[in-house]
Protein backbone atom coordinates (compact mmCIF):
# COMPACT_ATOMS: atom_id res chain seq x y z
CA UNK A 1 -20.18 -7.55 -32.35
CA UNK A 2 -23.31 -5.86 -32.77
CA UNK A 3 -23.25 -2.36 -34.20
CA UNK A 4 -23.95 -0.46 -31.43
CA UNK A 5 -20.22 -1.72 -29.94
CA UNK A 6 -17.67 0.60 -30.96
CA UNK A 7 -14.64 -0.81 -29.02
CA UNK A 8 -14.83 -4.00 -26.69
CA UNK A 9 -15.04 -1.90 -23.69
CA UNK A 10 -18.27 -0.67 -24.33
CA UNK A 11 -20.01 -4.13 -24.01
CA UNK A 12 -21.34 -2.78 -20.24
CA UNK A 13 -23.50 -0.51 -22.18
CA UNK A 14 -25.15 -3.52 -24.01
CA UNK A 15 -28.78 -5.04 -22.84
CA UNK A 16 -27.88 -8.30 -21.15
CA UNK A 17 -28.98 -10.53 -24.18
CA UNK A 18 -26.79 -8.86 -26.98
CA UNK A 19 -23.84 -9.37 -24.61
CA UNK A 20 -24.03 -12.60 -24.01
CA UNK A 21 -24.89 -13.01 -27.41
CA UNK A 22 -21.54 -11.07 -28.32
CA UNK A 23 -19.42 -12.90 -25.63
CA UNK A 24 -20.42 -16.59 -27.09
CA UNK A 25 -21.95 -17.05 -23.58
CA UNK A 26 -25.75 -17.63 -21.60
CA UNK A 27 -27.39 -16.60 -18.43
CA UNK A 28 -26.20 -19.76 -16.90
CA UNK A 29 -22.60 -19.23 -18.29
CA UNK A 30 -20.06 -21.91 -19.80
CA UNK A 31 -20.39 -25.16 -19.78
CA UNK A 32 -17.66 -27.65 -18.52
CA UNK A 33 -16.72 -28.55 -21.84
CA UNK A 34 -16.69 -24.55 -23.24
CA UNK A 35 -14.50 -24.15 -19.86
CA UNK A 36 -11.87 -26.56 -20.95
CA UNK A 37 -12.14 -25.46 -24.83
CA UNK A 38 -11.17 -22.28 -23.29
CA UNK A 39 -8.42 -23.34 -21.58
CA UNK A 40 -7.12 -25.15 -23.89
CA UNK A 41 -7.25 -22.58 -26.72
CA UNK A 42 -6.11 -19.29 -24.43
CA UNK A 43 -4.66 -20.94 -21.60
CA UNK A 44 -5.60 -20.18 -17.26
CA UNK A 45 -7.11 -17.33 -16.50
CA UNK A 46 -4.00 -16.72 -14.43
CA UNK A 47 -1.69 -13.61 -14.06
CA UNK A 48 1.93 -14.04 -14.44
CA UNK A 49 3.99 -13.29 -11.36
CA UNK A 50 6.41 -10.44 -12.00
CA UNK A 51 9.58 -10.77 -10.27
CA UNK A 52 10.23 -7.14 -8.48
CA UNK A 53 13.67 -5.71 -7.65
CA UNK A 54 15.31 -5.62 -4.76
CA UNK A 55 14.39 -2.52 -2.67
CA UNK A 56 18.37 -2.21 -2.20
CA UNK A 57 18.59 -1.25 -6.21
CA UNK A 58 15.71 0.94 -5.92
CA UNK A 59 17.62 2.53 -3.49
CA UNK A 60 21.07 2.78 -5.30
CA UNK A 61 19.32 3.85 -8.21
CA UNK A 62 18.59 7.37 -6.31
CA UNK A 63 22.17 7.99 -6.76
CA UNK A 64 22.94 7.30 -10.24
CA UNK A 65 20.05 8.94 -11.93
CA UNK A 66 21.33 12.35 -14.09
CA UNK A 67 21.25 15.06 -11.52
CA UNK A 68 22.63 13.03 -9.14
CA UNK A 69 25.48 12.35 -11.44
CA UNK A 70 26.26 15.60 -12.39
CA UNK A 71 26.40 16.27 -8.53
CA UNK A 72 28.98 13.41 -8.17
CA UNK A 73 30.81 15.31 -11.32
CA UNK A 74 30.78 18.27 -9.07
CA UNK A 75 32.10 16.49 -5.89
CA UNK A 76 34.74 15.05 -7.83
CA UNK A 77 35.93 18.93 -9.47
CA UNK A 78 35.65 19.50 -5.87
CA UNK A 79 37.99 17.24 -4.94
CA UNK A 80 40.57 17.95 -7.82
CA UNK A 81 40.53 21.58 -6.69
CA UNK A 82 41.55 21.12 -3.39
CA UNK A 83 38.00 21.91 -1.68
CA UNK A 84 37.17 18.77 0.05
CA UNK A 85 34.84 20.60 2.37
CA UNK A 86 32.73 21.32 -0.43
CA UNK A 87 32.90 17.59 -2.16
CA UNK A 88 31.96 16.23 1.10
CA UNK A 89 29.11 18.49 1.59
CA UNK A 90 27.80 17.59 -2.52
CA UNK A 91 28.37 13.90 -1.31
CA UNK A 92 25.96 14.84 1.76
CA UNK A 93 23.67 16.43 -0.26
CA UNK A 94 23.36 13.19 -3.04
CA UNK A 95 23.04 11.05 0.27
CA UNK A 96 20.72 12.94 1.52
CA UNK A 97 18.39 13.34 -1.62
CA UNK A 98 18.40 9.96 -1.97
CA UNK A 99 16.95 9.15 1.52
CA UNK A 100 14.09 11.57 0.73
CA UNK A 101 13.76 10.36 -3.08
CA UNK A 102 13.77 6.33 -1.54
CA UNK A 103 11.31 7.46 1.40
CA UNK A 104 8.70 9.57 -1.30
């Protein structure tokens, strides 16, 4: 690369010569043969398809993250002490973050 190239992400900056002078290339481009050289060497100028999660464990994963697991601690204390109104209404309250965390 010339000199004036710090990083490969300034080749926009260069005059149109000394980039395709850098880039092993022409005004009219590559050739059939360069094409094929390339593809054999680097492989198709193709992006991999990443396989995504189901939405459903997005979803369940609003309820399992820390604060929503030290509310489920507290729902369960809750329970042990004999306040199921208040576990119920902690339970609400995870369900109901989660709804808004999903939606967001």
């Amino acid at each position: 690369m010339p000199e004036e190239f710090q990083e490969p992400s300034d080749i926009w900056q260069a005059a149109a010569a000394d980039a395709y002078t850098t880039l092993g290339s022409g005004e009219a481009g590559l050739t059939y043969t360069e094409v094929e050289a390339s593809r054999t060497a680097y492989g198709t100028n193709e992006l991999d398809t990443v396989r995504k999660s189901p939405i459903i464990w997005k979803f369940l994963g609003n309820f399992y993250h820390l604060m929503a697991l030290l509310l489920w601690a507290a729902a369960i204390l809750a329970f042990v002490a004999d306040e199921p109104e208040l576990a119920w209404t902690i339970i609400a309250v995870i369900a109901i973050n989660a709804v808004f965390s999903f939606s967001q």
